[in-house]
PDB file of N, CA and C in Angstrom:
ATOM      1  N   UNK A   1       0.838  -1.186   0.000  1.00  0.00           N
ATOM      2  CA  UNK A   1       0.000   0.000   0.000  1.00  0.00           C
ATOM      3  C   UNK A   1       0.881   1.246   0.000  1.00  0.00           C
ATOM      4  N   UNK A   2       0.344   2.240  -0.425  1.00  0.00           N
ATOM      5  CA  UNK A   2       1.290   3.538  -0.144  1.00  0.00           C
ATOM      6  C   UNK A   2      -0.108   4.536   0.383  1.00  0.00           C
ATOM      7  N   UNK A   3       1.440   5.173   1.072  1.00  0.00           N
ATOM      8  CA  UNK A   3       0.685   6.431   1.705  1.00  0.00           C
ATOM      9  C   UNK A   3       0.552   7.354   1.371  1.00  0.00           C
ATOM     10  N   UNK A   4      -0.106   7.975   1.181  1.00  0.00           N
ATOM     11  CA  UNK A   4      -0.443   9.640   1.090  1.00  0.00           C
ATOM     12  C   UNK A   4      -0.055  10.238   1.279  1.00  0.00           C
ATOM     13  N   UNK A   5       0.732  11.546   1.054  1.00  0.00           N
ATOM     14  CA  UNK A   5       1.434  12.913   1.182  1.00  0.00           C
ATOM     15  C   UNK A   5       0.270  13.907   1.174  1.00  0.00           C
ATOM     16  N   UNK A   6       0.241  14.695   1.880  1.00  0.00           N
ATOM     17  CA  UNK A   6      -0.129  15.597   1.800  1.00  0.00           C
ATOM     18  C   UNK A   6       0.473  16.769   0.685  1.00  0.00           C
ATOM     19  N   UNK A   7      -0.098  17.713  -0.184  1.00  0.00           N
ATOM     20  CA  UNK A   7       0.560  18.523  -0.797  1.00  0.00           C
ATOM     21  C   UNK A   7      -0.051  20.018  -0.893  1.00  0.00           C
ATOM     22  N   UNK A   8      -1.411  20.168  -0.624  1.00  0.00           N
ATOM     23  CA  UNK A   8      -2.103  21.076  -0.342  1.00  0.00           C
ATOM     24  C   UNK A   8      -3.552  20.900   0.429  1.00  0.00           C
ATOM     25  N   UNK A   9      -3.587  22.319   0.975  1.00  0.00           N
ATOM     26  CA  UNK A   9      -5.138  21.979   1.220  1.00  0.00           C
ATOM     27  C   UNK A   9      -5.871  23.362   1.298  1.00  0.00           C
ATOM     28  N   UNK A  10      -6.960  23.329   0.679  1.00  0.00           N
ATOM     29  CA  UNK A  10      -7.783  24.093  -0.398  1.00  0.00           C
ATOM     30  C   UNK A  10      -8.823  25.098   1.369  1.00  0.00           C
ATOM     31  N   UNK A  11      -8.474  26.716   1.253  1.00  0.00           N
ATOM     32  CA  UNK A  11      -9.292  27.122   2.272  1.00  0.00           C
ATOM     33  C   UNK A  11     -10.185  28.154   1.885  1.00  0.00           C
ATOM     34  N   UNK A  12     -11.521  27.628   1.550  1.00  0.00           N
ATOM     35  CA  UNK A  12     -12.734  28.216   1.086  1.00  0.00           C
ATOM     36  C   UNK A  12     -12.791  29.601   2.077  1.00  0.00           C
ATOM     37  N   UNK A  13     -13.161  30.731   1.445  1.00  0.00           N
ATOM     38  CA  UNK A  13     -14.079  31.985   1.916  1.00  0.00           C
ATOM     39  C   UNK A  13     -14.268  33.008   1.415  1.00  0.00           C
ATOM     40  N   UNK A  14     -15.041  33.928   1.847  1.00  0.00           N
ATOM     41  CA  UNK A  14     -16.208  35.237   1.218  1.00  0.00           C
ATOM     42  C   UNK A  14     -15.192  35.939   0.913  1.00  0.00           C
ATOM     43  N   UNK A  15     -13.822  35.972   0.935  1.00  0.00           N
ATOM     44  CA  UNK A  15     -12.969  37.153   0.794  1.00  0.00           C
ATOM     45  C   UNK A  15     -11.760  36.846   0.515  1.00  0.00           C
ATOM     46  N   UNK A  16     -11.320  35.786  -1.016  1.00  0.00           N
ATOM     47  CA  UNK A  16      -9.751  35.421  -0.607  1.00  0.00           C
ATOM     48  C   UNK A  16      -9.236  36.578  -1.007  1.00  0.00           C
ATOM     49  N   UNK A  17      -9.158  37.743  -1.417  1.00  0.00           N
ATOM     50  CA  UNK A  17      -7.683  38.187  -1.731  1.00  0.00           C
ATOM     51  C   UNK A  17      -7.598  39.295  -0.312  1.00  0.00           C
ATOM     52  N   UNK A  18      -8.425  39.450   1.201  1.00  0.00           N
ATOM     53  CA  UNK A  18      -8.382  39.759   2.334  1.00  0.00           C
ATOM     54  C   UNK A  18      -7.506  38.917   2.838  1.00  0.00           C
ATOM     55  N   UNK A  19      -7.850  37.614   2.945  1.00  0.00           N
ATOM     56  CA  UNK A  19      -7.285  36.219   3.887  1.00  0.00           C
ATOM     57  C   UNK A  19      -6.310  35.698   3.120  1.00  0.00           C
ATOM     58  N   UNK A  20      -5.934  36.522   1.524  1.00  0.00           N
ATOM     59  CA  UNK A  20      -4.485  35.658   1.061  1.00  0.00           C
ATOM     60  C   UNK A  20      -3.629  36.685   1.508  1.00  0.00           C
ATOM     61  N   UNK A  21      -4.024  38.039   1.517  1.00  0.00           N
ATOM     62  CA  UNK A  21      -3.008  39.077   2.048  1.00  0.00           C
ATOM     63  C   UNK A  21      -2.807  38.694   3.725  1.00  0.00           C
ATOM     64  N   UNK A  22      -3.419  38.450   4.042  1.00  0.00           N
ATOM     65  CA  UNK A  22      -3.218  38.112   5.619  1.00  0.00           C
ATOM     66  C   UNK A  22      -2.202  37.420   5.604  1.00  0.00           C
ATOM     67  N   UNK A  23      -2.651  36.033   5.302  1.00  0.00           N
ATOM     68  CA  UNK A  23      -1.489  34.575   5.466  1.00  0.00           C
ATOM     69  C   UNK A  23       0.137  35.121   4.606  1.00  0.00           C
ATOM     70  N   UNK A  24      -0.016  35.807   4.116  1.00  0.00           N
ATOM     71  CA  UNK A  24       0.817  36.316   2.523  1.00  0.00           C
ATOM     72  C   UNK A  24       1.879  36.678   4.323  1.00  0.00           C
ATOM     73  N   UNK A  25       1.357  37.977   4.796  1.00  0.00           N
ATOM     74  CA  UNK A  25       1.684  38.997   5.980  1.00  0.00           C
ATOM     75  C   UNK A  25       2.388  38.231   6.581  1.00  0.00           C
ATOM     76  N   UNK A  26       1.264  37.340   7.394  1.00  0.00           N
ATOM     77  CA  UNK A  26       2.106  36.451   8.653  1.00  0.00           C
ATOM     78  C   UNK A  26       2.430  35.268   8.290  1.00  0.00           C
ATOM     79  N   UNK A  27       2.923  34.844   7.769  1.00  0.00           N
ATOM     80  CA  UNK A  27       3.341  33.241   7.284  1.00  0.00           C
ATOM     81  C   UNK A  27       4.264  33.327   6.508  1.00  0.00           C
ATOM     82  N   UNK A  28       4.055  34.288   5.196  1.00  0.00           N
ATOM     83  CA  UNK A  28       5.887  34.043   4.268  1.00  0.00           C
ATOM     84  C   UNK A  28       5.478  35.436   3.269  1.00  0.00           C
ATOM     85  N   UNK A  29       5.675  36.329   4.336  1.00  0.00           N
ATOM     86  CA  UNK A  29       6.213  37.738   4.256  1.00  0.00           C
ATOM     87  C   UNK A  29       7.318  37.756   2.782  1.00  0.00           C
ATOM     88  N   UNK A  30       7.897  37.234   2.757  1.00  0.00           N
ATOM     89  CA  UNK A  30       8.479  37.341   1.373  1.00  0.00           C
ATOM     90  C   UNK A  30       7.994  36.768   0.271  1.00  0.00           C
ATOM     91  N   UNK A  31       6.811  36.255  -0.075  1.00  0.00           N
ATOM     92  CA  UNK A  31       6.400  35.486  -0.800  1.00  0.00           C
ATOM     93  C   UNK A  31       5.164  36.728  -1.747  1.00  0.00           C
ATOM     94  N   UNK A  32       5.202  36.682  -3.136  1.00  0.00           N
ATOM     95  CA  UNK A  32       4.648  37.805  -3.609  1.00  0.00           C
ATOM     96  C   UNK A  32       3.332  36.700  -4.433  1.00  0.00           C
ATOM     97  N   UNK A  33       2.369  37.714  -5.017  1.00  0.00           N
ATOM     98  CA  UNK A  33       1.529  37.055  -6.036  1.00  0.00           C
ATOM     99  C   UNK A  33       0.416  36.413  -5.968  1.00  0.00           C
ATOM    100  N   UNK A  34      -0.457  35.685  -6.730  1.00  0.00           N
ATOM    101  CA  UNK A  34      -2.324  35.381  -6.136  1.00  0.00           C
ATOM    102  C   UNK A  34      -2.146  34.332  -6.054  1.00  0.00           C
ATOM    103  N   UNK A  35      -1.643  33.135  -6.312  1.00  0.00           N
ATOM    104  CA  UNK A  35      -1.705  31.831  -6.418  1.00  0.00           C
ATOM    105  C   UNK A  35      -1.487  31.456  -5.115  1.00  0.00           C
ATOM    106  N   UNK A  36      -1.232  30.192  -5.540  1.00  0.00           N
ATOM    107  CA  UNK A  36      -0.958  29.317  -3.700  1.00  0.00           C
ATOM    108  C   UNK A  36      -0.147  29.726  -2.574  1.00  0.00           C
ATOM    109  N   UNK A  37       0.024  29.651  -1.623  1.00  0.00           N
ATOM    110  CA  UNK A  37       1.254  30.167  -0.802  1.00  0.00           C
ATOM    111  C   UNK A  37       2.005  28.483  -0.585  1.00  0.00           C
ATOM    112  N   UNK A  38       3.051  29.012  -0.660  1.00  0.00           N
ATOM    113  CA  UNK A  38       4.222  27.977  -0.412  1.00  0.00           C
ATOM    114  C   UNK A  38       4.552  27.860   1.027  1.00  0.00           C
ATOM    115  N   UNK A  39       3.622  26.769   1.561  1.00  0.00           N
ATOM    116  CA  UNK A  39       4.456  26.508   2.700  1.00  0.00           C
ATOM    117  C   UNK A  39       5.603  25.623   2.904  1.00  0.00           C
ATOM    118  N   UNK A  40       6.693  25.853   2.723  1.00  0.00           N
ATOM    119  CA  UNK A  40       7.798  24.195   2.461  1.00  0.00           C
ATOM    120  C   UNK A  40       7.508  23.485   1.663  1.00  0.00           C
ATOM    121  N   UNK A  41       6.568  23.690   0.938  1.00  0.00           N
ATOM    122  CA  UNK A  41       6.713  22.683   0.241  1.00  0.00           C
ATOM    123  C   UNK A  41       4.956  21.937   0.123  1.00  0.00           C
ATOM    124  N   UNK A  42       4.320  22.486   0.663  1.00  0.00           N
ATOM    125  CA  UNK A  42       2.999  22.153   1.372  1.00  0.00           C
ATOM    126  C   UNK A  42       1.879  23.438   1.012  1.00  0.00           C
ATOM    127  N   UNK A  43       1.055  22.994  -0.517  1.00  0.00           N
ATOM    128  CA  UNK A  43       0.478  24.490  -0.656  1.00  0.00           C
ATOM    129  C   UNK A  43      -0.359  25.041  -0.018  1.00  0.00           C
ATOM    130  N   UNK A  44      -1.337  26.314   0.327  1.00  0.00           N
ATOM    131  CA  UNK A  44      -2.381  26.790   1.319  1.00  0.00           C
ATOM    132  C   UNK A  44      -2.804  27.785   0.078  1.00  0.00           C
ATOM    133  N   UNK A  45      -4.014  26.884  -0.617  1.00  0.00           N
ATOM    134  CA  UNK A  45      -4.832  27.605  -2.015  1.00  0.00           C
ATOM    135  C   UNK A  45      -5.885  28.078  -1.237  1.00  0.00           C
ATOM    136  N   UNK A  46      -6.104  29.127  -1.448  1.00  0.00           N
ATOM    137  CA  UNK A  46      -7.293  30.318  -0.680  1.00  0.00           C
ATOM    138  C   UNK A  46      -8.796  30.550  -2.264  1.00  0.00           C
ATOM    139  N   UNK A  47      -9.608  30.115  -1.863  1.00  0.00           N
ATOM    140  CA  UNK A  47     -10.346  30.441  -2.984  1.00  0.00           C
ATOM    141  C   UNK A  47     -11.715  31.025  -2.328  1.00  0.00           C
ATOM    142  N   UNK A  48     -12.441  31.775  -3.237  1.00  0.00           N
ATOM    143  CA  UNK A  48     -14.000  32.272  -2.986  1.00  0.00           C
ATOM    144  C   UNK A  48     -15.034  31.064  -3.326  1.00  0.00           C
ATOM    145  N   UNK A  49     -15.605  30.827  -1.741  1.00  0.00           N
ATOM    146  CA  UNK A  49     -16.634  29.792  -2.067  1.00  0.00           C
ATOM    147  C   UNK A  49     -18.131  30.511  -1.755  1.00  0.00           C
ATOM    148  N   UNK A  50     -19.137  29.822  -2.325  1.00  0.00           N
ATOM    149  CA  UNK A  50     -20.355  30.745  -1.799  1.00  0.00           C
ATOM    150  C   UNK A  50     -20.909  30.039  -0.626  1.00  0.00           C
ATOM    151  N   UNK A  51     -20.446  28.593  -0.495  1.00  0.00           N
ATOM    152  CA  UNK A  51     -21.239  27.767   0.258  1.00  0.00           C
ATOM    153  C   UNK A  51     -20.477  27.703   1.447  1.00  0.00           C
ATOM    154  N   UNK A  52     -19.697  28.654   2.313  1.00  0.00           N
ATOM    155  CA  UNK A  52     -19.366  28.796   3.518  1.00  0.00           C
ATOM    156  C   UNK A  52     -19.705  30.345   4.168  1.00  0.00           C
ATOM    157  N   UNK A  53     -19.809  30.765   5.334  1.00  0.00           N
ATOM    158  CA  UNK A  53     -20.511  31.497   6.546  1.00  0.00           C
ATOM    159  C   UNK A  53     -18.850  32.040   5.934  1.00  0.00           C
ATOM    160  N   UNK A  54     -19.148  33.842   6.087  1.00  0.00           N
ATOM    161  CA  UNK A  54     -17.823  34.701   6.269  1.00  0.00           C
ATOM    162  C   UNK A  54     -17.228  34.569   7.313  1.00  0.00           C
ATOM    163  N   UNK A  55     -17.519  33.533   8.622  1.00  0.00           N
ATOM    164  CA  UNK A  55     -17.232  33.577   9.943  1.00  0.00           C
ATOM    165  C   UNK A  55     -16.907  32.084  10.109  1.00  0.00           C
ATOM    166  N   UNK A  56     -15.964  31.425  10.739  1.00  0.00           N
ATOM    167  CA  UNK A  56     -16.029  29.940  10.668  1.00  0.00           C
ATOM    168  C   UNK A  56     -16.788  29.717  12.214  1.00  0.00           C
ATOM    169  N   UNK A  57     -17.481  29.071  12.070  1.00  0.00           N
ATOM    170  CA  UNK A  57     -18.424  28.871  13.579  1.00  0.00           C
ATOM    171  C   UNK A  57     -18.272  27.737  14.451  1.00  0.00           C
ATOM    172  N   UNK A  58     -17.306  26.626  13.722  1.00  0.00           N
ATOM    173  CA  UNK A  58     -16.814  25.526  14.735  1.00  0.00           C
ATOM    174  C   UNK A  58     -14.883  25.233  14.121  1.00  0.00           C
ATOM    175  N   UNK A  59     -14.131  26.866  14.638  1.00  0.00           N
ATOM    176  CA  UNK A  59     -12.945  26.863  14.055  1.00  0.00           C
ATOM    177  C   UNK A  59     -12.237  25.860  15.143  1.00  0.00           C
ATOM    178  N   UNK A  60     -12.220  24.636  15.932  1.00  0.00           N
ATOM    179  CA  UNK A  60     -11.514  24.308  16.566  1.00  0.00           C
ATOM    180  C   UNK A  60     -11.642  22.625  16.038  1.00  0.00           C
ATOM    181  N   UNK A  61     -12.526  22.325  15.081  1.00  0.00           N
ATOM    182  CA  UNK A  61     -12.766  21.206  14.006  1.00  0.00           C
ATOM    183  C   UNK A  61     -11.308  21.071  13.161  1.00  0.00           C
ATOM    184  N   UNK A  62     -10.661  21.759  12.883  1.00  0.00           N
ATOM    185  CA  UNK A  62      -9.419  21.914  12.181  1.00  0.00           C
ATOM    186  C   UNK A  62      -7.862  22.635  12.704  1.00  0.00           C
ATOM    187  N   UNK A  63      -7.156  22.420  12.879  1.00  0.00           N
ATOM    188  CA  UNK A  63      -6.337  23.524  13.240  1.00  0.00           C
ATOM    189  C   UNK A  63      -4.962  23.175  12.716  1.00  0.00           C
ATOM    190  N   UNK A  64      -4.777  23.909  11.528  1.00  0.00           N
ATOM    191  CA  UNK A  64      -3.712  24.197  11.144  1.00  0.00           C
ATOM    192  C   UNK A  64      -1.885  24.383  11.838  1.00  0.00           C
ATOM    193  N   UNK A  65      -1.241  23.304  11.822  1.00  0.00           N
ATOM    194  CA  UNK A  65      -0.277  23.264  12.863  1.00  0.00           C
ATOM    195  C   UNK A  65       1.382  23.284  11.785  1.00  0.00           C
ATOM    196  N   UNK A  66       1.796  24.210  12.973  1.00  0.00           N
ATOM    197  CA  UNK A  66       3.023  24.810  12.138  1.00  0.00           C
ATOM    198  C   UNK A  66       4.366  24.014  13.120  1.00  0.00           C
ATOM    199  N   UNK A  67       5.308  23.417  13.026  1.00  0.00           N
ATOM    200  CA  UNK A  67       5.905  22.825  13.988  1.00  0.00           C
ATOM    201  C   UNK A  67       7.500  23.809  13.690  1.00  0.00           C
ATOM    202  N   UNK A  68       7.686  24.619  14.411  1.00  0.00           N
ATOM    203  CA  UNK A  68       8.712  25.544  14.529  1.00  0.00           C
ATOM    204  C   UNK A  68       9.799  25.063  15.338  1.00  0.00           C
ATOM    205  N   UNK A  69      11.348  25.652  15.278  1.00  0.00           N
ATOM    206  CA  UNK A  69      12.409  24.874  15.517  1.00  0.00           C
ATOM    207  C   UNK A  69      12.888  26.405  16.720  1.00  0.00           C
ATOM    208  N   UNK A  70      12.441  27.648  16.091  1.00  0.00           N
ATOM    209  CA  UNK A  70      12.683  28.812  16.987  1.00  0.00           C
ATOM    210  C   UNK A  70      11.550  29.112  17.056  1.00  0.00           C
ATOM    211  N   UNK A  71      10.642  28.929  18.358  1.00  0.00           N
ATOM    212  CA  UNK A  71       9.139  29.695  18.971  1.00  0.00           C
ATOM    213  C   UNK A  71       9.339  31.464  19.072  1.00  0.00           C
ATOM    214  N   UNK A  72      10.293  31.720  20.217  1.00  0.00           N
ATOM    215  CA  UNK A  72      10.057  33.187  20.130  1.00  0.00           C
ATOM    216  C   UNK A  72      10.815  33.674  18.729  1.00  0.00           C
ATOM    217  N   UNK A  73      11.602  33.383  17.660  1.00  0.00           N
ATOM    218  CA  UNK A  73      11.431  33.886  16.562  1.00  0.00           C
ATOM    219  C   UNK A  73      10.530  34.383  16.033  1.00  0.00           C
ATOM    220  N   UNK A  74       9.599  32.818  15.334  1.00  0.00           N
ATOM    221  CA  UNK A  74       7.903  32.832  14.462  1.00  0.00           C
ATOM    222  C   UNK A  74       7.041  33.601  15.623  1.00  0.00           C
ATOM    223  N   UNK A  75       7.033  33.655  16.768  1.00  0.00           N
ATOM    224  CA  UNK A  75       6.118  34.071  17.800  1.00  0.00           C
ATOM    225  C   UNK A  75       6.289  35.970  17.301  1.00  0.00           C
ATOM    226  N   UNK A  76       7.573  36.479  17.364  1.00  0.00           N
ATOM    227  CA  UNK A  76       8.052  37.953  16.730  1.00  0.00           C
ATOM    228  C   UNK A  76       7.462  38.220  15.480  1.00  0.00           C
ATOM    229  N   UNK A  77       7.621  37.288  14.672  1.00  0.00           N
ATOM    230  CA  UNK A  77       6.603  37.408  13.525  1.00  0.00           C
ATOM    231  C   UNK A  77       5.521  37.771  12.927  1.00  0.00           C
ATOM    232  N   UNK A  78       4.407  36.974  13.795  1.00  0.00           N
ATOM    233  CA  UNK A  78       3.184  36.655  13.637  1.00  0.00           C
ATOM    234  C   UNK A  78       2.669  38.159  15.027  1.00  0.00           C
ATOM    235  N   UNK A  79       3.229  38.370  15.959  1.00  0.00           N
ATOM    236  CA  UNK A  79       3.103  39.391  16.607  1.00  0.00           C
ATOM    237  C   UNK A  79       3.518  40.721  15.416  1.00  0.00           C
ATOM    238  N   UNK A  80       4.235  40.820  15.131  1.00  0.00           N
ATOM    239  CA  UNK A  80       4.729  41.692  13.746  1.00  0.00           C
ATOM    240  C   UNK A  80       4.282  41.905  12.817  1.00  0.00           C
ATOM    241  N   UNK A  81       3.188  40.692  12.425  1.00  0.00           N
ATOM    242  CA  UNK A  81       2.122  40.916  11.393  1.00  0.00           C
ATOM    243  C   UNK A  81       0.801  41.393  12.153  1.00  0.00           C
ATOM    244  N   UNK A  82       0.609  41.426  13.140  1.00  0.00           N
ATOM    245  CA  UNK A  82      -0.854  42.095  14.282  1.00  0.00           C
ATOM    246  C   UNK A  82      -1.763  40.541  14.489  1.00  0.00           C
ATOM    247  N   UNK A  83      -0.950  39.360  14.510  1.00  0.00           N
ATOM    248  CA  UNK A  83      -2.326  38.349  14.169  1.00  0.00           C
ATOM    249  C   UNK A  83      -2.543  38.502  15.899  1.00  0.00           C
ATOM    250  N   UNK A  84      -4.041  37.801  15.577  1.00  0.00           N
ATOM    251  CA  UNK A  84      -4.928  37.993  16.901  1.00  0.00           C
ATOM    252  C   UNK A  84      -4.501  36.140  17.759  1.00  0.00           C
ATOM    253  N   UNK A  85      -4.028  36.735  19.095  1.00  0.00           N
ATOM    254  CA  UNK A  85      -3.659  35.166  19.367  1.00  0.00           C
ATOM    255  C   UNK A  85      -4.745  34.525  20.455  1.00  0.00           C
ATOM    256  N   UNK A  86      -5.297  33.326  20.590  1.00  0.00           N
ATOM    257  CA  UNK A  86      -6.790  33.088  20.862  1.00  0.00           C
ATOM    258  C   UNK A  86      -6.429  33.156  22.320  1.00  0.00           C
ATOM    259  N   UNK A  87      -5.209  32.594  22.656  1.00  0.00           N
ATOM    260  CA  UNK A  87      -5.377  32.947  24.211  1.00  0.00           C
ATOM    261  C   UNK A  87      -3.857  33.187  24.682  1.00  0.00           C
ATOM    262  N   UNK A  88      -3.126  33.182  25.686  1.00  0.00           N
ATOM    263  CA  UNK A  88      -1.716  32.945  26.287  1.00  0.00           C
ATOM    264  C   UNK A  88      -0.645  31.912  25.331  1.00  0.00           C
ATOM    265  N   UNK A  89       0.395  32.139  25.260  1.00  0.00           N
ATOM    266  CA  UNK A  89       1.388  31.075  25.272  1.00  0.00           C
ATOM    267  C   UNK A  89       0.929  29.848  26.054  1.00  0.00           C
ATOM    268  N   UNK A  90       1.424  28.779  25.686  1.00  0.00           N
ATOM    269  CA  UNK A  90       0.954  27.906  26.680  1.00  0.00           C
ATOM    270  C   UNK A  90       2.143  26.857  26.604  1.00  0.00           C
ATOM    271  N   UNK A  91       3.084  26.507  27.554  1.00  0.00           N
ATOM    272  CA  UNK A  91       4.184  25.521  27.965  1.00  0.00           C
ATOM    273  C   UNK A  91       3.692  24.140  28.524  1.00  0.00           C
ATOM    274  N   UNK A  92       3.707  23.358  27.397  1.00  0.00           N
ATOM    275  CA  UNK A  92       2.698  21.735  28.086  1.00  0.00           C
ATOM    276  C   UNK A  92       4.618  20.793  28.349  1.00  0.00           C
ATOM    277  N   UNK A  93       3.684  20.085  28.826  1.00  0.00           N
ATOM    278  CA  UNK A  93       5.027  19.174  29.214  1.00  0.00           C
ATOM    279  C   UNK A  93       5.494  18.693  28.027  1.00  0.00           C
ATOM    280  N   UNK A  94       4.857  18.470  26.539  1.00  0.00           N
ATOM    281  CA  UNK A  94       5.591  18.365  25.663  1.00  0.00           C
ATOM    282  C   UNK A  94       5.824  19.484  24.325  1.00  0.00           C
ATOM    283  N   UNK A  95       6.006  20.201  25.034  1.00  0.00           N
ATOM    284  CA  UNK A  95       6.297  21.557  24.629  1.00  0.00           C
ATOM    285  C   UNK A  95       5.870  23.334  24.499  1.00  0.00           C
ATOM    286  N   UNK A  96       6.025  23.957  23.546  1.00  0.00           N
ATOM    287  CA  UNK A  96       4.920  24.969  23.790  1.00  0.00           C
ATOM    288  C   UNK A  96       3.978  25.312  22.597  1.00  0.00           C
ATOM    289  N   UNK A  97       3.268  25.940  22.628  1.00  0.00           N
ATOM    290  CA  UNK A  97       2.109  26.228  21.641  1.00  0.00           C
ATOM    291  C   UNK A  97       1.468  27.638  21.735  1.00  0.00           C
ATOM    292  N   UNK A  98       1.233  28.160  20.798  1.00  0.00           N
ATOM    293  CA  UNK A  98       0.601  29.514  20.485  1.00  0.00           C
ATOM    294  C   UNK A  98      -0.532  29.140  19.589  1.00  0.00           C
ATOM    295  N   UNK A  99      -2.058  29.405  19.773  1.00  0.00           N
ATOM    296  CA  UNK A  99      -2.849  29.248  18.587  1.00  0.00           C
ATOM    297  C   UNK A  99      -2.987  30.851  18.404  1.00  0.00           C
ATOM    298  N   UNK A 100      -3.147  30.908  17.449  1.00  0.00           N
ATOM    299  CA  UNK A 100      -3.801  32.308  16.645  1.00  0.00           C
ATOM    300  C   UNK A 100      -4.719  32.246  15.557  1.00  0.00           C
ATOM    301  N   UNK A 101      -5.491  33.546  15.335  1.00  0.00           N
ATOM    302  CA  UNK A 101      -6.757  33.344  14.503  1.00  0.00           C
ATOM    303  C   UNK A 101      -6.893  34.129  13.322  1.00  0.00           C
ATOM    304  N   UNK A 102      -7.059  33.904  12.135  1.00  0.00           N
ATOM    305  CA  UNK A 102      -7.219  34.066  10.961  1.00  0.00           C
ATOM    306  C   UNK A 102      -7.969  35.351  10.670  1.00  0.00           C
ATOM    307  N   UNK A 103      -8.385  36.444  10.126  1.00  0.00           N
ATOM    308  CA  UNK A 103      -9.674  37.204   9.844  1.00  0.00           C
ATOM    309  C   UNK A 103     -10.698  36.508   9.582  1.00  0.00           C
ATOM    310  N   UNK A 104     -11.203  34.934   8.793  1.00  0.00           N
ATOM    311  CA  UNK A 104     -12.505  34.222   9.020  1.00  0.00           C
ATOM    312  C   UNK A 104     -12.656  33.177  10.459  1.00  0.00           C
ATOM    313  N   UNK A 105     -11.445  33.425  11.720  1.00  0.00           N
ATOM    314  CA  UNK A 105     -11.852  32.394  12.914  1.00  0.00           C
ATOM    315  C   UNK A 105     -11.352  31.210  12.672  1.00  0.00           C
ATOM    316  N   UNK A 106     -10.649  31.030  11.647  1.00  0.00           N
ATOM    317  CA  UNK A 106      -9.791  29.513  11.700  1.00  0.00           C
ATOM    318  C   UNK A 106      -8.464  29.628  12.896  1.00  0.00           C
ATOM    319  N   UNK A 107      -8.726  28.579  13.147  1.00  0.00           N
ATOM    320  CA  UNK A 107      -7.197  28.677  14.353  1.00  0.00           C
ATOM    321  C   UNK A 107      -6.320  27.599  13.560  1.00  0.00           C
ATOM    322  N   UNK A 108      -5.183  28.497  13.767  1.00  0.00           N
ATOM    323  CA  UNK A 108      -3.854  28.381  13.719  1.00  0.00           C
ATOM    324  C   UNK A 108      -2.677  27.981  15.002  1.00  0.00           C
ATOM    325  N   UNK A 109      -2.080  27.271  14.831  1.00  0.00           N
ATOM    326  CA  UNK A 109      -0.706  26.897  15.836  1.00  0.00           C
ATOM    327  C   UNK A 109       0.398  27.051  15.484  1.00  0.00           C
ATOM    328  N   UNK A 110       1.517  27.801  16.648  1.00  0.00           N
ATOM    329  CA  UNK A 110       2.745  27.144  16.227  1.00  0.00           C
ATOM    330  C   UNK A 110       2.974  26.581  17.435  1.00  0.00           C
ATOM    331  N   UNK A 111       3.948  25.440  17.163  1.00  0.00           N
ATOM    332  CA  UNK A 111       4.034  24.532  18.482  1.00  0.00           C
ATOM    333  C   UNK A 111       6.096  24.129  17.830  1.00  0.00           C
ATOM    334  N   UNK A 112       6.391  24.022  18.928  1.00  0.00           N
ATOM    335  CA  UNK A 112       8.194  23.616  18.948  1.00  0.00           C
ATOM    336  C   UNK A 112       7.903  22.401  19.802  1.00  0.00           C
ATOM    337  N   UNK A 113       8.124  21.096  20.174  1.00  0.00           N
ATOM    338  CA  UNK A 113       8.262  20.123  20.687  1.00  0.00           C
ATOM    339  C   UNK A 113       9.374  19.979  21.359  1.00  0.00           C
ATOM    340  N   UNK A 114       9.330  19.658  22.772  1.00  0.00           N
ATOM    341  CA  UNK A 114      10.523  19.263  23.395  1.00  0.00           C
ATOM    342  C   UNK A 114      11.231  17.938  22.903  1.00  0.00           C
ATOM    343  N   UNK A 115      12.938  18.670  23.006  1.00  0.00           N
ATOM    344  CA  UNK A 115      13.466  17.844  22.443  1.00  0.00           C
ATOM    345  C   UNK A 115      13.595  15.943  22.947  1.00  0.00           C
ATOM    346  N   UNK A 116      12.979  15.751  23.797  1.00  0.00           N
ATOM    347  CA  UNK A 116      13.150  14.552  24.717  1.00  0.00           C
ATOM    348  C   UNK A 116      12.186  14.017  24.248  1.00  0.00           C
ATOM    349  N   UNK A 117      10.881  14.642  23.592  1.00  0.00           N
ATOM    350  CA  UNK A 117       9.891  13.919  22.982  1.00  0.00           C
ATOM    351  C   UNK A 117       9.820  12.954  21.792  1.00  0.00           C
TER     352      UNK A 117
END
């Protein structure tokens, strides 16, 4: 059998070229143009759907996870771009985590894993 790669994943709403400038902002600031955003290697295609709410109403169904090697780096970042963060830093025993929220209410993570894990 083979497995599956992931290579993109497609994020419907009332307003992509609002929410592609956003992600454009806080995610890869150097990255220009309308098409996909390049995450590593991993695309994030933003398109206008009619059949979703301008508001996501159960954003904790999904959450987009970023696994970072420097936290307070990307943490300077994403503070640097104004994103809205849903609650505190949070230090779990296997590491730490920041969620933050999108202009449509999708949550976002970055999380660094302790190295012992």
């Amino acid at each position: 059998m083979t497995t599956l790669r992931p290579g993109s994943i497609l994020l419907g709403t009332t307003r992509p070229a609002e929410l592609r400038d956003w992600y454009r902002k806080a995610l890869t600031p150097e990255q220009e143009g309308e098409g996909a955003i390049d995450l590593g290697g991993f695309l994030l295609v933003i398109d206008q759907r009619d059949d979703v709410d301008t508001k996501n109403n159960e954003p904790g169904r999904m959450i987009l996870n970023f696994h970072v090697d420097d936290f307070d780096a990307i943490e300077a970042q994403l503070r640097a771009a104004g994103v809205n963060w849903l609650g505190p830093i949070e230090d779990r025993p296997i590491g730490r985590f920041g969620t933050f929220v999108d202009p449509d209410g999708n949550y976002l993570q970055i999380i660094q894993l302790r190295q012992e894990v």
